[in-house]
C-alpha atoms as a PDB file:
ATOM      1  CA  UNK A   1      56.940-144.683-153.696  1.00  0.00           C
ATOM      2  CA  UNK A   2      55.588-144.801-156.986  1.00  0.00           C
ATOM      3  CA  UNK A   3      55.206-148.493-157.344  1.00  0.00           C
ATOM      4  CA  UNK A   4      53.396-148.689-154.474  1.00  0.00           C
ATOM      5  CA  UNK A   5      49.775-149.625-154.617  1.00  0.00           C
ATOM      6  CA  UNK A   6      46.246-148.549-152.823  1.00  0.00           C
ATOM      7  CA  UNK A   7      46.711-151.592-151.630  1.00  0.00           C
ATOM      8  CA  UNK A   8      50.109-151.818-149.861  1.00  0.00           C
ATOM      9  CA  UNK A   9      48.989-148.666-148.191  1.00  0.00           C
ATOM     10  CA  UNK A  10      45.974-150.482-146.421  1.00  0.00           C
ATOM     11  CA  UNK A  11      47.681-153.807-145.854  1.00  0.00           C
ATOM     12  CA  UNK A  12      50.520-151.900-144.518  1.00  0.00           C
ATOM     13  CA  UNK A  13      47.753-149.878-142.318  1.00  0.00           C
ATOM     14  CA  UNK A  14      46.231-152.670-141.232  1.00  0.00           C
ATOM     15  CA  UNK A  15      49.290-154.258-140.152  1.00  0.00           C
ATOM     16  CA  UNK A  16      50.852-151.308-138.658  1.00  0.00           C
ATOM     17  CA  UNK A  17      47.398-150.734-136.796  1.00  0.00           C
ATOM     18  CA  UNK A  18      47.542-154.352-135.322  1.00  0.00           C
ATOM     19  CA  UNK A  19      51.116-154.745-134.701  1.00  0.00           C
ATOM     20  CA  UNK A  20      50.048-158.449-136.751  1.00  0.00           C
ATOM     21  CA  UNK A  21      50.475-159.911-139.681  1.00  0.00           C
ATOM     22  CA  UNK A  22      48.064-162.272-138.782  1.00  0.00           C
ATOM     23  CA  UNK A  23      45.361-160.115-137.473  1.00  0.00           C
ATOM     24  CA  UNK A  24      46.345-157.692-141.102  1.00  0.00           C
ATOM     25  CA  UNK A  25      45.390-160.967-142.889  1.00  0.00           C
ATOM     26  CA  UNK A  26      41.837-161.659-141.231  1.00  0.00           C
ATOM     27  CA  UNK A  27      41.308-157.515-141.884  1.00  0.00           C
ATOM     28  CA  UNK A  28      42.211-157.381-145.229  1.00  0.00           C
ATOM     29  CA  UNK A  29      40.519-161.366-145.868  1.00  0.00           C
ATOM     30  CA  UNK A  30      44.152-162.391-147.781  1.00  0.00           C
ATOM     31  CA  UNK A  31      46.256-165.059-145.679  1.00  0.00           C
ATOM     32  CA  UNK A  32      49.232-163.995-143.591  1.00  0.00           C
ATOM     33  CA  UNK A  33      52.356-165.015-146.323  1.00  0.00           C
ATOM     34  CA  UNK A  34      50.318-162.580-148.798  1.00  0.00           C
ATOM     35  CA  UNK A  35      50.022-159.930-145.875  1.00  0.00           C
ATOM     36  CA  UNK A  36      54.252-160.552-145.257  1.00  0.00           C
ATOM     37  CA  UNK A  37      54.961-160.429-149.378  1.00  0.00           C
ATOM     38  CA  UNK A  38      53.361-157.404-149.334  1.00  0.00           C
ATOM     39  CA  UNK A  39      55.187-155.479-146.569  1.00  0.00           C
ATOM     40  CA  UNK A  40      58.043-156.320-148.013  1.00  0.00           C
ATOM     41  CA  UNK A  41      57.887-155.266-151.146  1.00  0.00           C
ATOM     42  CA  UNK A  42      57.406-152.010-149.476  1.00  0.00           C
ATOM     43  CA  UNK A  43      60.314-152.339-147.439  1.00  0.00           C
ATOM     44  CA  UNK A  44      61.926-153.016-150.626  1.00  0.00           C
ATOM     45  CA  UNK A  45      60.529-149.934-152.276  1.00  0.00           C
ATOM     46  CA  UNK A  46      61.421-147.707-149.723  1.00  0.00           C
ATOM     47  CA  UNK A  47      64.977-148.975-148.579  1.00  0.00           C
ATOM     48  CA  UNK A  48      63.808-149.366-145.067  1.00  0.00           C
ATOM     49  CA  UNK A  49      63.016-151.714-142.452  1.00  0.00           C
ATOM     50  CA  UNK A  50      58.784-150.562-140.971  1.00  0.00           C
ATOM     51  CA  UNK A  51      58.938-153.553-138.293  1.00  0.00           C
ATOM     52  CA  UNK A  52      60.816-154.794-135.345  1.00  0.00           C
ATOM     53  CA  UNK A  53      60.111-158.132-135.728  1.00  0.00           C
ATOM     54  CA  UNK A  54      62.042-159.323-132.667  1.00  0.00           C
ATOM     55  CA  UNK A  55      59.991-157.599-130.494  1.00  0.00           C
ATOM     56  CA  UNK A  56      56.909-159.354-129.312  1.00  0.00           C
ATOM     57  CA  UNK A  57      54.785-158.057-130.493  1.00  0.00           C
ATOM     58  CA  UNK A  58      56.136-156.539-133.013  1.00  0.00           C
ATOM     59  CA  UNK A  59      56.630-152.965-133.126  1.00  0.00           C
ATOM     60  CA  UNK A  60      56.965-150.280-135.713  1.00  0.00           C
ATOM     61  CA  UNK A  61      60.652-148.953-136.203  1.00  0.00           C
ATOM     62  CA  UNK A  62      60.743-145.129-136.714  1.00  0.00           C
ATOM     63  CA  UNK A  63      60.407-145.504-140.823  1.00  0.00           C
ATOM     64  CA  UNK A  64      57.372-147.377-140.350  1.00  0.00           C
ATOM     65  CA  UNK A  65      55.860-144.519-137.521  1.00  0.00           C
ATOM     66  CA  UNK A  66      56.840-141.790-140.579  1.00  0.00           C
ATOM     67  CA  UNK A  67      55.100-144.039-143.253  1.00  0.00           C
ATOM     68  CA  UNK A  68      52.003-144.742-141.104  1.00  0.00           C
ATOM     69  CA  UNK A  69      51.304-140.897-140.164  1.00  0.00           C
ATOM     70  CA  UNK A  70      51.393-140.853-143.950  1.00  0.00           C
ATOM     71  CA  UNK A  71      49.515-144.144-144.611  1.00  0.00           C
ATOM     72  CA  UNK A  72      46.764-143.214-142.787  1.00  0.00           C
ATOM     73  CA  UNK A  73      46.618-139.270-144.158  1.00  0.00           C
ATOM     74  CA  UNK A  74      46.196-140.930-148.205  1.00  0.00           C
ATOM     75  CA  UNK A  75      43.583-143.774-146.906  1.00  0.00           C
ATOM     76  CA  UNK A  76      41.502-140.711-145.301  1.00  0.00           C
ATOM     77  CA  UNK A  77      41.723-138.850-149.064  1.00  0.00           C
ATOM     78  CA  UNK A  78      40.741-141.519-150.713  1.00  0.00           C
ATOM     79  CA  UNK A  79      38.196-142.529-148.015  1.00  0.00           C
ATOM     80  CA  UNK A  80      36.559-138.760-148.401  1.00  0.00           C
ATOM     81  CA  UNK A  81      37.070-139.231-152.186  1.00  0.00           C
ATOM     82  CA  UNK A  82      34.955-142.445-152.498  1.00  0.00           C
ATOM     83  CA  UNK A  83      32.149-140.904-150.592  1.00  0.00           C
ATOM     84  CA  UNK A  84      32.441-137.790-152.437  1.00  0.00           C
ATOM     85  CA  UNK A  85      31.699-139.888-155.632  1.00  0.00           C
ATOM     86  CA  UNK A  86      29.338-142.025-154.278  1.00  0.00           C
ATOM     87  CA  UNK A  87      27.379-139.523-153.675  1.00  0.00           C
ATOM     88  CA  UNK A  88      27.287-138.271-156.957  1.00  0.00           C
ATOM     89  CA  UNK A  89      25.997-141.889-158.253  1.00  0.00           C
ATOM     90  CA  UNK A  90      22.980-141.794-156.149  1.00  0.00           C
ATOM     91  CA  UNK A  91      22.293-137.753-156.129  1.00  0.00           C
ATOM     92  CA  UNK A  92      23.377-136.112-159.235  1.00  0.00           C
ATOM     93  CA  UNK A  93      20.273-136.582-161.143  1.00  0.00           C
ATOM     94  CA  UNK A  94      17.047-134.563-160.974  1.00  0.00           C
ATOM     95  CA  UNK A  95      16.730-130.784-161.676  1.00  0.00           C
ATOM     96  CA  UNK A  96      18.630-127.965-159.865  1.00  0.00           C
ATOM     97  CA  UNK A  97      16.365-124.577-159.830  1.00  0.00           C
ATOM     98  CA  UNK A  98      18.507-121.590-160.443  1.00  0.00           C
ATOM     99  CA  UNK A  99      17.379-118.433-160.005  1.00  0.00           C
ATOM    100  CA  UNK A 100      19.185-114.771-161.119  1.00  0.00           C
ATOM    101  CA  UNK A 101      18.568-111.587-161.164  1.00  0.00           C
ATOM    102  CA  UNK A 102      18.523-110.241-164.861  1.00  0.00           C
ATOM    103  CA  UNK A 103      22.287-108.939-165.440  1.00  0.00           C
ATOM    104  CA  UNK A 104      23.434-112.590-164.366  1.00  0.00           C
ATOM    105  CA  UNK A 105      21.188-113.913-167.393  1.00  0.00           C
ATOM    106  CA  UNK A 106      23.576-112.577-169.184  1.00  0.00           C
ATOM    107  CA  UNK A 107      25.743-115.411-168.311  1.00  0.00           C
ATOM    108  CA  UNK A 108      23.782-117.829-166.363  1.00  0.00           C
ATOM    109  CA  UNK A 109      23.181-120.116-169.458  1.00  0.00           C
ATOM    110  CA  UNK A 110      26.986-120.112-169.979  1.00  0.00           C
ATOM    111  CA  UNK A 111      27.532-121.780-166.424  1.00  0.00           C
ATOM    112  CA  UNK A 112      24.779-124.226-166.769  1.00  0.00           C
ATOM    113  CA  UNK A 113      26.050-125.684-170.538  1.00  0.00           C
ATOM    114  CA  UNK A 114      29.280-125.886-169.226  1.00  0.00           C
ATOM    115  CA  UNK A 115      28.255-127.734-166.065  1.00  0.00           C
ATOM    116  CA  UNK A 116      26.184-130.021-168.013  1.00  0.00           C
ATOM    117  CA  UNK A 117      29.033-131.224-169.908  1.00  0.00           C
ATOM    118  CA  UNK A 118      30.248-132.791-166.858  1.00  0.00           C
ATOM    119  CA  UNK A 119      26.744-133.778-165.823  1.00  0.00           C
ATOM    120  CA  UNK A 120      24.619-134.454-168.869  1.00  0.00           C
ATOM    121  CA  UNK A 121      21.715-136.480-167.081  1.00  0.00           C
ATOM    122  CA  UNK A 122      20.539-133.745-165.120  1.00  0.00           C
ATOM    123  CA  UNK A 123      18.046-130.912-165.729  1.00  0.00           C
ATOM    124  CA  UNK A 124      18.299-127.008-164.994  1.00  0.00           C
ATOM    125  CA  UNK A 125      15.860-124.676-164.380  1.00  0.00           C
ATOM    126  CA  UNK A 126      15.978-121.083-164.851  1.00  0.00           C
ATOM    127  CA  UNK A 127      14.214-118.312-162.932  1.00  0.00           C
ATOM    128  CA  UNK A 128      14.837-114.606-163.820  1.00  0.00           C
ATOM    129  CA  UNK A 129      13.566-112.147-160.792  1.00  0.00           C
ATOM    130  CA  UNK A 130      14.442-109.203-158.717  1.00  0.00           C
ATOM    131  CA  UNK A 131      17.398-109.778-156.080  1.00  0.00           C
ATOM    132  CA  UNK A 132      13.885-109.713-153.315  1.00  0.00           C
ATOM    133  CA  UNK A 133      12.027-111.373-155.123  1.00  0.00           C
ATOM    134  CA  UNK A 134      14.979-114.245-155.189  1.00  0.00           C
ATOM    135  CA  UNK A 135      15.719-114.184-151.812  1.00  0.00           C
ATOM    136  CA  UNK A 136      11.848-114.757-150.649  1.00  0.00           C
ATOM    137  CA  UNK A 137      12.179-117.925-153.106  1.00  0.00           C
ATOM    138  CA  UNK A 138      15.252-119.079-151.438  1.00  0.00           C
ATOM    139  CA  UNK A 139      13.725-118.730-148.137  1.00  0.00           C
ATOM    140  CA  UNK A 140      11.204-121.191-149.319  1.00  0.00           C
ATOM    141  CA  UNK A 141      12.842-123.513-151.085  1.00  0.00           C
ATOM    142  CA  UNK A 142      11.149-122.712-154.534  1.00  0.00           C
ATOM    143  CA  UNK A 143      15.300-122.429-155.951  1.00  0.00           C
ATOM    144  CA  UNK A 144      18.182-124.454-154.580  1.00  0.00           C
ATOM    145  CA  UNK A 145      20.503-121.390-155.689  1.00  0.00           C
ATOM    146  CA  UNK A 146      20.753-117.965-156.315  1.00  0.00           C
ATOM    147  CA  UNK A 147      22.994-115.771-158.318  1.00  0.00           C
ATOM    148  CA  UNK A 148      23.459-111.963-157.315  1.00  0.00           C
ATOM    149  CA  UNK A 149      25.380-109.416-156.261  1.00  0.00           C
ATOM    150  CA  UNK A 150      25.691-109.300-152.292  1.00  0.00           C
ATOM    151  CA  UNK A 151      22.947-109.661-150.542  1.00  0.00           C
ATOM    152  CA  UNK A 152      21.969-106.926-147.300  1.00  0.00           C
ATOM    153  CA  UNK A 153      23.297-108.242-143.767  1.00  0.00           C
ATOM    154  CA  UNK A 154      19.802-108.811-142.089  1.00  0.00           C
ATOM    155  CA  UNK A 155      18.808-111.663-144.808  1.00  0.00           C
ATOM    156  CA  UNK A 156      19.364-115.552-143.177  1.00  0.00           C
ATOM    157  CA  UNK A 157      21.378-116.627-146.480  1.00  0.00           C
ATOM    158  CA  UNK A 158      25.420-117.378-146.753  1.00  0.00           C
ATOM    159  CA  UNK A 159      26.886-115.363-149.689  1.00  0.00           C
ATOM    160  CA  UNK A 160      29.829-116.758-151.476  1.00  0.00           C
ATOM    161  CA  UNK A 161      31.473-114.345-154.170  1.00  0.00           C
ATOM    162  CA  UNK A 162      32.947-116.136-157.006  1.00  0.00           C
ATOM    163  CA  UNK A 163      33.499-113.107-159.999  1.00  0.00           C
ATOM    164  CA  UNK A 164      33.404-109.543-160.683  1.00  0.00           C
ATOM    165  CA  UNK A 165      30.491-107.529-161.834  1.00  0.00           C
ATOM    166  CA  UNK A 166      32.641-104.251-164.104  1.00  0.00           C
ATOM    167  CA  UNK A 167      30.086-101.307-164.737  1.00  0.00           C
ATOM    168  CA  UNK A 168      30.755 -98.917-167.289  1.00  0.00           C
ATOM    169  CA  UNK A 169      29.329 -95.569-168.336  1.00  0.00           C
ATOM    170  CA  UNK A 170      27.951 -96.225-172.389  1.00  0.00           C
ATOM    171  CA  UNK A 171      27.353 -94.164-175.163  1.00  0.00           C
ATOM    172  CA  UNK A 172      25.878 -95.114-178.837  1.00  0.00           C
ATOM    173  CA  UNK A 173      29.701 -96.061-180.936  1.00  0.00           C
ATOM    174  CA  UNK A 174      29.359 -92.616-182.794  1.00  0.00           C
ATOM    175  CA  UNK A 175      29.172 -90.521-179.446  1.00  0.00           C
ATOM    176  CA  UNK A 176      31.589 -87.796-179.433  1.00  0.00           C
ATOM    177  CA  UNK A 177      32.958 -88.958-176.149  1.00  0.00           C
ATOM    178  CA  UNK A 178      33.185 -92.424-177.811  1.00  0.00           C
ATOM    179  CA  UNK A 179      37.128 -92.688-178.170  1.00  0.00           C
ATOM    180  CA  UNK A 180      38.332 -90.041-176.350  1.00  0.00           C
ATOM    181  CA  UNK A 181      41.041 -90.835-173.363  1.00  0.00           C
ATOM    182  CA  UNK A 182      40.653 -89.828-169.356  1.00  0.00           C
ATOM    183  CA  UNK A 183      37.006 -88.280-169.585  1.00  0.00           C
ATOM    184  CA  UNK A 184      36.274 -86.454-166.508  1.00  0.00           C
ATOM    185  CA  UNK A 185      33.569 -87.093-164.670  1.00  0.00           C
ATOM    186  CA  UNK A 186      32.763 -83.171-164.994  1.00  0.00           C
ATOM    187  CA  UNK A 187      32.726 -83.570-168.445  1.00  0.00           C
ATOM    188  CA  UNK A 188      29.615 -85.700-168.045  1.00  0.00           C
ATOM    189  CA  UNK A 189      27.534 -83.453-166.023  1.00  0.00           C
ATOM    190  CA  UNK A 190      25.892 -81.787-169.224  1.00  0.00           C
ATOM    191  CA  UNK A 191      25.069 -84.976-170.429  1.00  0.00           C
ATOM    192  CA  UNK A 192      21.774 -86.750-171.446  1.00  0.00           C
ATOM    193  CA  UNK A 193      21.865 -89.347-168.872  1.00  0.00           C
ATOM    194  CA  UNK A 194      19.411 -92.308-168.705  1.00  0.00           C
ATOM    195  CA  UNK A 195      18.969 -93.962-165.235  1.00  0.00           C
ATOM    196  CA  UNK A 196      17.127 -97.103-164.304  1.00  0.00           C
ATOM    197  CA  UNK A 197      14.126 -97.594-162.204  1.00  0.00           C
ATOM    198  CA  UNK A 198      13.854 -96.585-158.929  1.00  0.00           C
ATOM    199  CA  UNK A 199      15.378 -99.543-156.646  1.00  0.00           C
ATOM    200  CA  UNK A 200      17.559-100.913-159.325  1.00  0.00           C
ATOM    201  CA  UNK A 201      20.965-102.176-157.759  1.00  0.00           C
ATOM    202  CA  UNK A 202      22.364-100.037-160.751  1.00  0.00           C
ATOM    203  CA  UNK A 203      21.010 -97.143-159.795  1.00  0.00           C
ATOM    204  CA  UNK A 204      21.684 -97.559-156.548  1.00  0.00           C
ATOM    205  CA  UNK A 205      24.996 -98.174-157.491  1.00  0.00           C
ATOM    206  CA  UNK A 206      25.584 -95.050-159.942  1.00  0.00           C
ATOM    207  CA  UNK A 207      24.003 -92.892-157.329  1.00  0.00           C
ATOM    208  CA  UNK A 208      26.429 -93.679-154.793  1.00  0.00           C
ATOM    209  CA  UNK A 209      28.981 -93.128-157.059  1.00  0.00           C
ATOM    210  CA  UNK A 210      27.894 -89.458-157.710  1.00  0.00           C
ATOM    211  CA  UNK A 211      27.330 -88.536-154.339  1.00  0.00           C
ATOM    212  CA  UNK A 212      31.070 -89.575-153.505  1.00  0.00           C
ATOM    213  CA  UNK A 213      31.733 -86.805-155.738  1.00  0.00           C
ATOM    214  CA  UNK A 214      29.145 -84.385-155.255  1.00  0.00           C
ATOM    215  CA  UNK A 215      27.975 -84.100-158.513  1.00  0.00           C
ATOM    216  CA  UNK A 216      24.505 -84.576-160.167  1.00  0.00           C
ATOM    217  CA  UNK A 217      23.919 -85.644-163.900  1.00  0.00           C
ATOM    218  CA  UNK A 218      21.398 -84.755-166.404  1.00  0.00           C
ATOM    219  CA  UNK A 219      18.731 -87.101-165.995  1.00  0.00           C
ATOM    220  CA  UNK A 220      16.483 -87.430-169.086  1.00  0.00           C
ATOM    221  CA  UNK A 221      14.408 -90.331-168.306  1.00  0.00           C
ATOM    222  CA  UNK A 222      14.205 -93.549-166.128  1.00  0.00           C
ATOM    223  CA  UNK A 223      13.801 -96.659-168.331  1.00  0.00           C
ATOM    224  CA  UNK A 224      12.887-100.368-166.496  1.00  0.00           C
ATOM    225  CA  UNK A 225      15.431-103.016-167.691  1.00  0.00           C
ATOM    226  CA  UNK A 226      18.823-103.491-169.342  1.00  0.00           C
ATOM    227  CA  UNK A 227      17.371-104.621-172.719  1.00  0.00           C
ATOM    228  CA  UNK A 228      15.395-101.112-172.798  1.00  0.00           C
ATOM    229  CA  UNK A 229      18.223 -99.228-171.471  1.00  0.00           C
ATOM    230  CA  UNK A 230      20.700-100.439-174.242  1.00  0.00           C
ATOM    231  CA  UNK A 231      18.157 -99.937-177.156  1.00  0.00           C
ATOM    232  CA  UNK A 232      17.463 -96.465-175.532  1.00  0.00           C
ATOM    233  CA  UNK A 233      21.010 -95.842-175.814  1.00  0.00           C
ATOM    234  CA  UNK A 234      21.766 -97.255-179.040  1.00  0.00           C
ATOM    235  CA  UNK A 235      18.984 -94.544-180.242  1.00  0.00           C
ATOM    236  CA  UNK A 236      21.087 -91.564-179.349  1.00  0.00           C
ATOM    237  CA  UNK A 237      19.009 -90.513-176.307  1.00  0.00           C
ATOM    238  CA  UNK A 238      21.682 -90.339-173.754  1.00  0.00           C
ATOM    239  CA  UNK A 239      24.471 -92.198-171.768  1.00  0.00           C
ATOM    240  CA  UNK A 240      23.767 -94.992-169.107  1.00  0.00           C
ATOM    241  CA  UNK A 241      25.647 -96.541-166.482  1.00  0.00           C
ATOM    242  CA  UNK A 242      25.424-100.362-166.281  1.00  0.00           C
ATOM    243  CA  UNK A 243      26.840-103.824-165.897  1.00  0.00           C
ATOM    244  CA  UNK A 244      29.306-104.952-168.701  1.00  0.00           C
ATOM    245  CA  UNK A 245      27.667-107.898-168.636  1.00  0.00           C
ATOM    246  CA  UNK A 246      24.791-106.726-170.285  1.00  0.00           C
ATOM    247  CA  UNK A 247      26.130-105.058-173.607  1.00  0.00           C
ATOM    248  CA  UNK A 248      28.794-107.898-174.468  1.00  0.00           C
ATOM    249  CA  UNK A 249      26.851-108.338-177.814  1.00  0.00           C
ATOM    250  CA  UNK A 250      26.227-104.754-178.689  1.00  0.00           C
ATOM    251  CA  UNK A 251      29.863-103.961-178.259  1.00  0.00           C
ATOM    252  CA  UNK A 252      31.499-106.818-180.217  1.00  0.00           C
ATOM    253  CA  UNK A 253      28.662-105.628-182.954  1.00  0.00           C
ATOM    254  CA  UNK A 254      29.831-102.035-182.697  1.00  0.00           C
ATOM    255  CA  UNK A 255      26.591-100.550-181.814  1.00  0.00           C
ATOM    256  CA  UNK A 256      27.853 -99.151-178.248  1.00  0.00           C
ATOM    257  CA  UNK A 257      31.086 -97.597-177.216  1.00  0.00           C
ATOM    258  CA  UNK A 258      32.583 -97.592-173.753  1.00  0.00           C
ATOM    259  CA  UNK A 259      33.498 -94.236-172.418  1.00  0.00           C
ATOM    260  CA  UNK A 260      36.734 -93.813-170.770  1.00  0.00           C
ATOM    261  CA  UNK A 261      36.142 -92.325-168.165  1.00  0.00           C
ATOM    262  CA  UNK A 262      38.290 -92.054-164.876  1.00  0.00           C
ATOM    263  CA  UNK A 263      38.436 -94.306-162.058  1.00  0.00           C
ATOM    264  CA  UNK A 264      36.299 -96.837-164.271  1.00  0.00           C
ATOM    265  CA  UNK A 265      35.074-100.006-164.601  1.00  0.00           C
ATOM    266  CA  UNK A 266      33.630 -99.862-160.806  1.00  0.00           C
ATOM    267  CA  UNK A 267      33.081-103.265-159.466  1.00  0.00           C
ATOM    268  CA  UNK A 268      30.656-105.277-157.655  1.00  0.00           C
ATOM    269  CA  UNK A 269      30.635-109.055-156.844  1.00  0.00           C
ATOM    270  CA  UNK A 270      28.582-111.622-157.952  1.00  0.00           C
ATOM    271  CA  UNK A 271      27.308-114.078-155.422  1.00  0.00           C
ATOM    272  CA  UNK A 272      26.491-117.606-154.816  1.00  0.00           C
ATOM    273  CA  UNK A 273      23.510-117.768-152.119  1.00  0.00           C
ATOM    274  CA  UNK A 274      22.197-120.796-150.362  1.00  0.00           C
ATOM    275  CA  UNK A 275      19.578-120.363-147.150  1.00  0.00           C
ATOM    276  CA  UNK A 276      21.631-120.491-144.087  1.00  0.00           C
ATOM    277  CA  UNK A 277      21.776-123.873-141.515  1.00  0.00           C
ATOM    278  CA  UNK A 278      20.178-125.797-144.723  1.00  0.00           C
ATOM    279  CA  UNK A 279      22.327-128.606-146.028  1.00  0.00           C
ATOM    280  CA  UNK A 280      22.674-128.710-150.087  1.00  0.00           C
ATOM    281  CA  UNK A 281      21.554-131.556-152.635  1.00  0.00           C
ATOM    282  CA  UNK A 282      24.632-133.209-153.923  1.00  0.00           C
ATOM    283  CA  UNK A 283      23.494-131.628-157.232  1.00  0.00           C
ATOM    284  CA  UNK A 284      23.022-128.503-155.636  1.00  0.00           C
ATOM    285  CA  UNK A 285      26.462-128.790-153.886  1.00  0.00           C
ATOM    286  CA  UNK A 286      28.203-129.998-157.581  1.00  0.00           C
ATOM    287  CA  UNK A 287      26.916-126.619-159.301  1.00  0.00           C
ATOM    288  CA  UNK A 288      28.189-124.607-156.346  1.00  0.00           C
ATOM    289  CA  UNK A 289      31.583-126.370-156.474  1.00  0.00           C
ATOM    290  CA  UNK A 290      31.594-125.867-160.202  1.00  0.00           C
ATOM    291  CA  UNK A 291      30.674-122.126-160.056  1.00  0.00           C
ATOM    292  CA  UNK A 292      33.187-121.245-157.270  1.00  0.00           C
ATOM    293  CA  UNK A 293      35.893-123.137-159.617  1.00  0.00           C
ATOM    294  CA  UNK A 294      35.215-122.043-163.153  1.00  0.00           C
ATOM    295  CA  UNK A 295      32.831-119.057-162.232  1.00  0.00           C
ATOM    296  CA  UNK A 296      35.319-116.195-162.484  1.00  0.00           C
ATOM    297  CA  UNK A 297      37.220-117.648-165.927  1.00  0.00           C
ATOM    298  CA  UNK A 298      33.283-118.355-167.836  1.00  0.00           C
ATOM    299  CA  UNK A 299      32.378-115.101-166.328  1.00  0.00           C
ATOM    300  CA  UNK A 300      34.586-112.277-168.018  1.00  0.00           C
ATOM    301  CA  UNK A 301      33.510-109.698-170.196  1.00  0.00           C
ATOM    302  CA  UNK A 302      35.302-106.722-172.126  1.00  0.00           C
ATOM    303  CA  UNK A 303      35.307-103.544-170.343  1.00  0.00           C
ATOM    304  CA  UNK A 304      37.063-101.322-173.296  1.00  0.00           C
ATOM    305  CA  UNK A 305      35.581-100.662-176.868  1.00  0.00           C
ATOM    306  CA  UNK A 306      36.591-102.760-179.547  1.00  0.00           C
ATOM    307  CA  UNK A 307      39.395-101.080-181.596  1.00  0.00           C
END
């Protein structure tokens, strides 16, 4: 089949549809010895007779039933492909808001280079907030998407994951736990430990994760933010728990250290959300198509110390 043409599959469609040649020809606007040229040549190609011409009307043999089931399945591909690009023509232009909660940031302005190498006429806008803060936005229409981890049940939003979010417990790179193998959780408990605000996903997170195990840490101090928290760290005042996301600079420089401790990196998702029963922009729809594509491969980050 590979000489055949887009259009031997709709002249042969159009002719199979019509059981005529000469109805095929006043479909397809071409005169009725082009319309018989053509089905022949696909006869030709295929080593098979597609019409009982002897019958009046004519009528499909079985070859030309198996090629029309397939006729019509391409024509409805590139039917659904045409619109798909059509649409892009008229809506890809304008500005798509985007708004993240601060660990994405990390990696938000990766995703939106990338997808304006495909689309370089339109314009992004970033907004940094709190996951609630987000989700009241996207409830209103002030962002067309938002990035975060999974949102609670009782919000009217669809969630679609589309990477991994690895946390890791951190040290300052001259730690004494820095390089060591299999740390314990136990053999944290006497450590300085550095915990984020109250209502912080992370600490949320790292809280969970302690009362699975019924142990407590040495708090020293809450700190707002992950730029604080790493500077904090980097200091020497303690340990912290966060997103890998965060420190991907400070490791490659060698200022932090990943501790290897058991059962890590835990994971959470990250998360495409749109409102609910509300029908995307065709930019809108692009960037979501793009993310749930390429999301996962521009979104991965080390998780050990560099040797």
């Amino acid at each position: 089949m590979k000489n055949l043409t887009l259009r031997h599959w709709r002249i042969f469609e159009a002719s199979a549809s019509s059981c005529s040649y000469s109805r095929a020809a006043e479909l397809m606007d071409i005169t009725q010895p082009a319309v018989s040229m053509q089905i022949k040549q696909i006869e030709e190609e295929l080593g098979h007779v597609l019409f009982d011409k002897k019958a009046k009307p004519m009528v499909l043999t079985e070859a030309g039933r198996l090629l029309l089931r397939h006729a019509r399945a391409i024509l409805a591909q590139v039917h659904t492909a045409e619109d798909a690009f059509s649409s892009l023509e008229k809506s890809l232009q304008g500005q798509l808001h985007l708004g993240v909660v601060s660990t994405a940031n990390y990696f938000a302005p990766v995703l939106m280079t990338e997808f304006r190498h495909l689309y370089p006429e339109v314009r992004l806008k970033l907004t940094v907030e709190k996951r609630d803060t987000l989700l009241a936005m996207l409830a209103e229409g002030q962002i067309d998407i938002a990035i975060t981890g999974f949102p609670p049940s009782d919000v009217d939003v669809e969630a679609e994951t589309f990477s991994r979010n690895p946390h890791c417990v951190v040290a300052r790179s001259d730690h004494p736990l820095a390089g060591k193998h299999s740390i314990r959780w136990e053999d944290l408990g006497n450590e300085p430990f550095l915990f984020r605000e109250q209502g912080s996903s992370t600490r949320k997170f790292l809280e969970h994760i302690l009362q699975s195990r019924s142990m407590r840490v040495n708090v020293m101090v809450e700190l707002q933010g992950n730029e604080t928290m790493k500077h904090a760290v980097m200091s020497g005042m303690g340990l912290t728990f966060m997103s890998a996301h965060a420190f991907q600079v400070e490791l490659e420089a060698g200022r932090l250290a990943v501790l290897d401790v058991e059962g890590m990196p835990k994971q959470l998702d990250w998360c495409l959300l749109q409102r609910r029963n509300s029908s995307l922009t065709a930019l809108a729809a692009a960037f979501r198509a793009f993310v749930l594509e390429n999301g996962e491969r521009l979104t991965v980050c080390r998780t050990t110390s560099i040797a």
